[in-house]
N, C-alpha and C. Protein backbone atom coordinates (compact mmCIF):
# COMPACT_ATOMS: atom_id res chain seq x y z
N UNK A 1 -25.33 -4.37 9.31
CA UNK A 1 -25.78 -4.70 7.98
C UNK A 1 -24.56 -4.85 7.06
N UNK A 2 -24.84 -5.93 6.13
CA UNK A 2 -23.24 -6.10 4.90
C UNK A 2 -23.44 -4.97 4.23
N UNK A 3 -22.18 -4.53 3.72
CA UNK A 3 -22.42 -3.86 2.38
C UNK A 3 -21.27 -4.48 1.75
N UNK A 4 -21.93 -4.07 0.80
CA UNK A 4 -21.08 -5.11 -0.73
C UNK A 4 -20.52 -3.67 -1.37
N UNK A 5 -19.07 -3.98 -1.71
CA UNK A 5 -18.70 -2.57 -2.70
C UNK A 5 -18.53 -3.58 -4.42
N UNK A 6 -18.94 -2.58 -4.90
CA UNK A 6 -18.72 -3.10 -6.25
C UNK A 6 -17.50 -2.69 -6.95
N UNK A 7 -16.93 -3.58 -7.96
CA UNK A 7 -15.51 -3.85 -8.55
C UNK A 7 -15.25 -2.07 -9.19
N UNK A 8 -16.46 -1.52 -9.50
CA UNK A 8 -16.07 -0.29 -9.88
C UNK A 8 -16.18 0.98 -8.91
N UNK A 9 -16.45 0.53 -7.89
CA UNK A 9 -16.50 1.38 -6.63
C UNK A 9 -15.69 2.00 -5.36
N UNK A 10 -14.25 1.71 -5.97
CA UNK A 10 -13.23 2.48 -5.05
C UNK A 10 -12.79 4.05 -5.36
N UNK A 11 -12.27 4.26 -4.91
CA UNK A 11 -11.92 5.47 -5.23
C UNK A 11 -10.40 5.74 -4.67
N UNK A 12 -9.80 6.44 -6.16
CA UNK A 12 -8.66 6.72 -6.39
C UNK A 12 -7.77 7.60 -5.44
N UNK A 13 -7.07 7.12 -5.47
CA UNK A 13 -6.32 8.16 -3.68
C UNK A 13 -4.78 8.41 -4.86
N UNK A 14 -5.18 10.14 -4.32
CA UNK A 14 -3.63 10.96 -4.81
C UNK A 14 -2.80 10.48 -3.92
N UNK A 15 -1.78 9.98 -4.52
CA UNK A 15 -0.35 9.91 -3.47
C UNK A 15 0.54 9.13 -4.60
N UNK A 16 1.45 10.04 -4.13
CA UNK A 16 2.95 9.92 -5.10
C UNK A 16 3.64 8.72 -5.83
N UNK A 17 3.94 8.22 -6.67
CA UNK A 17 4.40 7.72 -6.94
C UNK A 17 3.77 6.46 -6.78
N UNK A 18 2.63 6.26 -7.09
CA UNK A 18 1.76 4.91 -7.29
C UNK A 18 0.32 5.08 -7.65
N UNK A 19 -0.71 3.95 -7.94
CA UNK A 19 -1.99 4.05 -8.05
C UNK A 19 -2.53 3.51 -7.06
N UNK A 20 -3.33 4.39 -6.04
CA UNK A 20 -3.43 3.82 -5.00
C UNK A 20 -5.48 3.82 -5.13
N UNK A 21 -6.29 2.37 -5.07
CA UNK A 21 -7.41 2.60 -4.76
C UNK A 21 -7.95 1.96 -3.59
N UNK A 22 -8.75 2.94 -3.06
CA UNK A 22 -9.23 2.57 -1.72
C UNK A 22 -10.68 1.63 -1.99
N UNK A 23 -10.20 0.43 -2.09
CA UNK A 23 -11.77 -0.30 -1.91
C UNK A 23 -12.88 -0.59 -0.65
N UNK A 24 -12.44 -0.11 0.48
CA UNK A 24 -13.02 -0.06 1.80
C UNK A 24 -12.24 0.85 2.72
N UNK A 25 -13.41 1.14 3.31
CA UNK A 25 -12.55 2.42 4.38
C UNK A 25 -13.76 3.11 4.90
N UNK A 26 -13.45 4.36 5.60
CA UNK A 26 -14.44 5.68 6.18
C UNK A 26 -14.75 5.96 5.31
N UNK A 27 -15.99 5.77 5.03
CA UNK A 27 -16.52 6.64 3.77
C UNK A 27 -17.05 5.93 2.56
N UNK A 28 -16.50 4.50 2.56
CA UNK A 28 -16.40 3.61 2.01
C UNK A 28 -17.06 2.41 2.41
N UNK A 29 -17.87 2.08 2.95
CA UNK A 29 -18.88 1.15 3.53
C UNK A 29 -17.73 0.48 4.92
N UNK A 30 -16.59 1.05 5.57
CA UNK A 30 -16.07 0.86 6.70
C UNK A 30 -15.47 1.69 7.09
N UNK A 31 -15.85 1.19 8.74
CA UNK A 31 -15.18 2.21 9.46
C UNK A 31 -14.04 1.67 10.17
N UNK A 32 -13.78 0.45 10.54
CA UNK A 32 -12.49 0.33 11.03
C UNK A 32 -11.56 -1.05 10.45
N UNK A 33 -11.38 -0.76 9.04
CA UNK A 33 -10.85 -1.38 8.51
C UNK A 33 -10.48 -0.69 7.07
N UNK A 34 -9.65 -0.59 6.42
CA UNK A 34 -9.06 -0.10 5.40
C UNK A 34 -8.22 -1.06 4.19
N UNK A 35 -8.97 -0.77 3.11
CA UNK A 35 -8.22 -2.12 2.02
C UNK A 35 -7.72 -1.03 1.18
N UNK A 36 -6.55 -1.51 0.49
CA UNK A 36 -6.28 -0.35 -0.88
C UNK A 36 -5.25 -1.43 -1.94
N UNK A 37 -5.98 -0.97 -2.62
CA UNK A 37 -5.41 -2.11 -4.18
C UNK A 37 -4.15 -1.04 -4.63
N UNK A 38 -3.11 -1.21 -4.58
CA UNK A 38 -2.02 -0.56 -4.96
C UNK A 38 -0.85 -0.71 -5.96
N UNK A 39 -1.08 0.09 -6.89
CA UNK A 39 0.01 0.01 -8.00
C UNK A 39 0.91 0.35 -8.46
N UNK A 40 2.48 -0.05 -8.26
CA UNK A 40 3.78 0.45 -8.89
C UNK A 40 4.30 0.14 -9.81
N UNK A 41 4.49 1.29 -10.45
CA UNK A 41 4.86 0.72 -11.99
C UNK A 41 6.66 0.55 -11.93
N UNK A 42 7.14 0.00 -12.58
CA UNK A 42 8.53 -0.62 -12.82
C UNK A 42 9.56 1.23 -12.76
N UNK A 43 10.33 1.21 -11.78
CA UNK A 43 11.37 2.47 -11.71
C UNK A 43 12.25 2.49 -13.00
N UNK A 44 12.15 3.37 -13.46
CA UNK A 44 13.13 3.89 -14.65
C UNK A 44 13.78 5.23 -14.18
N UNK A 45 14.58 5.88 -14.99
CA UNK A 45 15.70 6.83 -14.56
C UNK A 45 14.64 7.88 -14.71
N UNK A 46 13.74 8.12 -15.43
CA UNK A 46 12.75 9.71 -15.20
C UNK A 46 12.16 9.69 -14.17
N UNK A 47 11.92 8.31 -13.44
CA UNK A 47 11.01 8.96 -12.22
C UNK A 47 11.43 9.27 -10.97
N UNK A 48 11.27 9.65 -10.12
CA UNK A 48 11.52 10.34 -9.01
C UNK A 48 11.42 9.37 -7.92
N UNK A 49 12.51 8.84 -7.22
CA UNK A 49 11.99 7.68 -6.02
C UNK A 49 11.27 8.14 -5.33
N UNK A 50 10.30 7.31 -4.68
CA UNK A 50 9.45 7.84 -3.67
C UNK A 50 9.78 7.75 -2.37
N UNK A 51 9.65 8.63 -1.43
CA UNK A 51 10.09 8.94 -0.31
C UNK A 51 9.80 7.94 0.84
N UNK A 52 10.62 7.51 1.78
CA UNK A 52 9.19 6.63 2.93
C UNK A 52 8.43 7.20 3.57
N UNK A 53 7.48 6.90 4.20
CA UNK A 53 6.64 7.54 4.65
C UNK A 53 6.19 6.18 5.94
N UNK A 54 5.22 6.54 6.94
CA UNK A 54 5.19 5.58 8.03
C UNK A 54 3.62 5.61 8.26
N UNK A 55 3.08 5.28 9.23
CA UNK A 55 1.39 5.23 9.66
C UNK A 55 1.72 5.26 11.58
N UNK A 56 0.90 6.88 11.77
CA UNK A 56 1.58 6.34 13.43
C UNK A 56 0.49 5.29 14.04
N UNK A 57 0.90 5.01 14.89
CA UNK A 57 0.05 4.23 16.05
C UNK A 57 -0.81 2.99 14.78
N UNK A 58 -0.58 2.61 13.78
CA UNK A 58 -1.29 1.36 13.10
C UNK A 58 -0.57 0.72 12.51
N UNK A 59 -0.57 -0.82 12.53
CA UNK A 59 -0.24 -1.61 11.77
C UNK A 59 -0.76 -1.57 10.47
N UNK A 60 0.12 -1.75 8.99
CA UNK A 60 -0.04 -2.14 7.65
C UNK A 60 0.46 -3.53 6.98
N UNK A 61 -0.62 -3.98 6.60
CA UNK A 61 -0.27 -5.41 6.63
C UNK A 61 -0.21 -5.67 5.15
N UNK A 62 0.88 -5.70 4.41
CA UNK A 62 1.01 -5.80 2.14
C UNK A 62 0.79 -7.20 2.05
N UNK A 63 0.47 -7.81 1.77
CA UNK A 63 0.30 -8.65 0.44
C UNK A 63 0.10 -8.45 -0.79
N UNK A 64 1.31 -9.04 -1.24
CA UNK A 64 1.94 -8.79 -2.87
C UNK A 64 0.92 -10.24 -3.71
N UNK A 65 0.05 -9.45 -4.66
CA UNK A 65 -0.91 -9.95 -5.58
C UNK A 65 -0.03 -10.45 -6.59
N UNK A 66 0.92 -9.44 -7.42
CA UNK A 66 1.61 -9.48 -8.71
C UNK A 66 2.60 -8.97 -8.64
N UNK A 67 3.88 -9.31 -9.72
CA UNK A 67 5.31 -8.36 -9.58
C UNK A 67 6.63 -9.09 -8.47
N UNK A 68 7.10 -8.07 -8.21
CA UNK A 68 7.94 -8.15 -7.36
C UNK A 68 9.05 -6.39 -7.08
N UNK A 69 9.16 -6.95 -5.66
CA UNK A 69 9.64 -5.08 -5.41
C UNK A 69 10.40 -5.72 -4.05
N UNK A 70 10.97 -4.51 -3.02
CA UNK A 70 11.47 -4.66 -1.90
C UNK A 70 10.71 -3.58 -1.20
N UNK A 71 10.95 -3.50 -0.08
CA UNK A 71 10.21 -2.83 1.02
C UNK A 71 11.37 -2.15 1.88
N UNK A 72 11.91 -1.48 2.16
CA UNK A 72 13.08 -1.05 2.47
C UNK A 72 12.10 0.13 3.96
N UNK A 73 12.80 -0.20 4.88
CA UNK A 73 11.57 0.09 6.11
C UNK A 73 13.37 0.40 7.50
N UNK A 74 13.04 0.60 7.98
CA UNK A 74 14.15 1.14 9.65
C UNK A 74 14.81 -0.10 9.70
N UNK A 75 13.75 -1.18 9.87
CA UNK A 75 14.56 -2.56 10.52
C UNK A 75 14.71 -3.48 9.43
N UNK A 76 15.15 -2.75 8.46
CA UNK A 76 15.99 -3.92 7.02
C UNK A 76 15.12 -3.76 5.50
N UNK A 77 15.81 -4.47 4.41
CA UNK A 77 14.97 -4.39 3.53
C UNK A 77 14.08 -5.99 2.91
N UNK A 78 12.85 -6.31 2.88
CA UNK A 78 12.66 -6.90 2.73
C UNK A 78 11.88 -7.57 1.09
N UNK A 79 12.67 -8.03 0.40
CA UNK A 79 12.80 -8.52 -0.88
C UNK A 79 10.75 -9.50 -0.76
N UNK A 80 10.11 -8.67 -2.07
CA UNK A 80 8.71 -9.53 -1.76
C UNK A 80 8.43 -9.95 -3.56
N UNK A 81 7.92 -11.17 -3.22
CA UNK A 81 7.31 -11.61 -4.52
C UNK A 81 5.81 -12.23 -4.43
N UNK A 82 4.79 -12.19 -5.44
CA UNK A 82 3.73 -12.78 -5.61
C UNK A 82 3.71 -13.33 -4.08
N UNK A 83 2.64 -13.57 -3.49
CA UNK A 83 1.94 -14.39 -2.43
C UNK A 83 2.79 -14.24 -0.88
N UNK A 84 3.62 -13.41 -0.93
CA UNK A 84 3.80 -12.95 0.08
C UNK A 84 3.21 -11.71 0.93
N UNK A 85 3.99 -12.01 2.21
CA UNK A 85 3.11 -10.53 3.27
C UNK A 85 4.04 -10.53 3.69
N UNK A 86 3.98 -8.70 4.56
CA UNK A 86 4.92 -8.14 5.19
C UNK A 86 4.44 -6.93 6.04
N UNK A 87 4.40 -7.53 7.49
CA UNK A 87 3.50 -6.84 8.11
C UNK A 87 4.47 -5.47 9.09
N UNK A 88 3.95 -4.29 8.27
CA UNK A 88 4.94 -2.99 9.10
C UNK A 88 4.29 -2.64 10.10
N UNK A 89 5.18 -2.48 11.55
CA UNK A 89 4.64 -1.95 12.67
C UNK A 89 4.52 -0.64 12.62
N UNK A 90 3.51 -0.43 13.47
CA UNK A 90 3.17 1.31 13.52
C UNK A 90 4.55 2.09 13.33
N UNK A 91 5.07 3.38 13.15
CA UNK A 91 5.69 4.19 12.68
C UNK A 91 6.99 3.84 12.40
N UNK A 92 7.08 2.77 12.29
CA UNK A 92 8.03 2.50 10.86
C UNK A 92 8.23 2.98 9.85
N UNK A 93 9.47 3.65 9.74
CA UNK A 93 9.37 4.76 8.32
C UNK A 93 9.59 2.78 7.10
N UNK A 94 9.13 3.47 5.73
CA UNK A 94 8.95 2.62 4.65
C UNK A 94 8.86 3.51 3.71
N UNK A 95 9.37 2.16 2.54
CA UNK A 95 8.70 2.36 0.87
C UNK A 95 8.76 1.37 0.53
N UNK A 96 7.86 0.86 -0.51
CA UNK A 96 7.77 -0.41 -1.10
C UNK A 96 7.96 0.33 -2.65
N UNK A 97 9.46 -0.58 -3.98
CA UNK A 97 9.99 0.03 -5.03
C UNK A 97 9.65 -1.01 -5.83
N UNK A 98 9.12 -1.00 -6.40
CA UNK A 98 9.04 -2.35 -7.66
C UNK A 98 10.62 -2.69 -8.18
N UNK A 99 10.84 -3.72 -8.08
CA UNK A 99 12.27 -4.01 -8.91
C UNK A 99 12.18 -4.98 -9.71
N UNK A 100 11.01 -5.31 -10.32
CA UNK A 100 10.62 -6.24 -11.54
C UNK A 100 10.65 -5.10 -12.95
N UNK A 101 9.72 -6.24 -13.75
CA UNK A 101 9.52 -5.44 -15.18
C UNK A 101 8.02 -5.23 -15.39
N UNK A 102 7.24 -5.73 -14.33
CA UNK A 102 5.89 -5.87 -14.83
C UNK A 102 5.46 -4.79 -13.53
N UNK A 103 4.25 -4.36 -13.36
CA UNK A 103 3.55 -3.56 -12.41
C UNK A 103 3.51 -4.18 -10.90
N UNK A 104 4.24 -3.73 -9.79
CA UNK A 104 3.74 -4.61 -8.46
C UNK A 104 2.24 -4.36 -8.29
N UNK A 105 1.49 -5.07 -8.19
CA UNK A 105 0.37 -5.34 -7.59
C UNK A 105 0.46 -5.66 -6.04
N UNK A 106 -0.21 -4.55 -5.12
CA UNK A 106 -0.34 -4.91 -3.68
C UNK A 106 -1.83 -4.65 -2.82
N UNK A 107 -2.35 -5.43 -1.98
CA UNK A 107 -3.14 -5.32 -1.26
C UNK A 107 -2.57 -5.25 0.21
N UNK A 108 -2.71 -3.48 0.27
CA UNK A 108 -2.95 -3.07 1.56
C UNK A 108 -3.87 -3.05 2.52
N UNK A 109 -3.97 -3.88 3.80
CA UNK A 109 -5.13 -3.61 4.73
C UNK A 109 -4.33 -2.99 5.84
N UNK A 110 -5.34 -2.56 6.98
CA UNK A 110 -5.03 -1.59 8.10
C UNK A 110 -6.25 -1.59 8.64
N UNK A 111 -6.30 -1.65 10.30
CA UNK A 111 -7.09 -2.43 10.88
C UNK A 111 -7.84 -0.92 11.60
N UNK A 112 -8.32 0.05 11.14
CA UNK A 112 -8.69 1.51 10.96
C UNK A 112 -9.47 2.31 9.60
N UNK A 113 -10.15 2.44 10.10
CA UNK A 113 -10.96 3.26 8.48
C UNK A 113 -9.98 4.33 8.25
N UNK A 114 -9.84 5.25 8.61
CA UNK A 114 -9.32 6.22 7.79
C UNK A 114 -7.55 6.01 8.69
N UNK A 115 -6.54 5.93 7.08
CA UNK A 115 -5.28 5.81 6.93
C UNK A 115 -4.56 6.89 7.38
N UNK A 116 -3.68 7.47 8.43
CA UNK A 116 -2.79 8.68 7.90
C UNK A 116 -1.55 8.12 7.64
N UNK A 117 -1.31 9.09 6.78
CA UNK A 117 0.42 8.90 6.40
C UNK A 117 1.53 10.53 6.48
N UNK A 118 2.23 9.62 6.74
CA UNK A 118 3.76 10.95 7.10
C UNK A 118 4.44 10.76 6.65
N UNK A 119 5.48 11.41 6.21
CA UNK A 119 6.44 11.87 5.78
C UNK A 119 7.14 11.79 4.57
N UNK A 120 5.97 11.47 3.59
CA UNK A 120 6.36 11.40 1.95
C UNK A 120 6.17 13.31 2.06
């Protein structure tokens, strides 16, 4: 059966140094697929960089909505703007840093309902 989530129907996921909402997932009208609308706001000297962190055994696949940032991951750093993707292999340590002026906007999918993450 479809289910339809509605525009006000994700839910907000604690994790450091971004706004992270989960619009599909476990729990979330899927089970093996995971979307998350993700938001970094522009680095200034008060905030605290955020750590990388990896996903074992799953691929994360970003597409950058808005902004611009780099992705700085084991095997290089990769510079992303509007309408690009950048697909991290399973336990690949990462962080994605905004290095614009405006908010990165990203859509995270992952081909698994429920996400883990390590080592932030």
């Amino acid at each position: 059966m479809a289910h339809k989530i509605g525009s006000g129907e994700s839910v907000q996921l604690s994790l450091p140094g971004r706004i992270s909402h989960q619009i599909a997932g476990a729990g979330a009208g899927a089970n093996n697929v995971c979307i998350r609308l993700v938001e970094i706001a522009p680095e200034n000297k008060d905030n605290e960089p955020r750590k990388p962190h990896y996903h074992p055994d799953v691929e994360e696949c970003i597409y950058v909505l808005d902004g611009e940032g780099c992705t700085y991951a084991d095997t290089g750093n990769y510079r992303m703007f509007a309408g690009d993707t950048l697909i991290m292999p399973p336990n690949e340590k990462h962080v994605t840093r905004n290095t614009g002026v405006v908010t990165l906007k990203l859509l995270c999918f992952f081909p698994v309902g429920k996400v883990t993450i390590l080592g932030e």
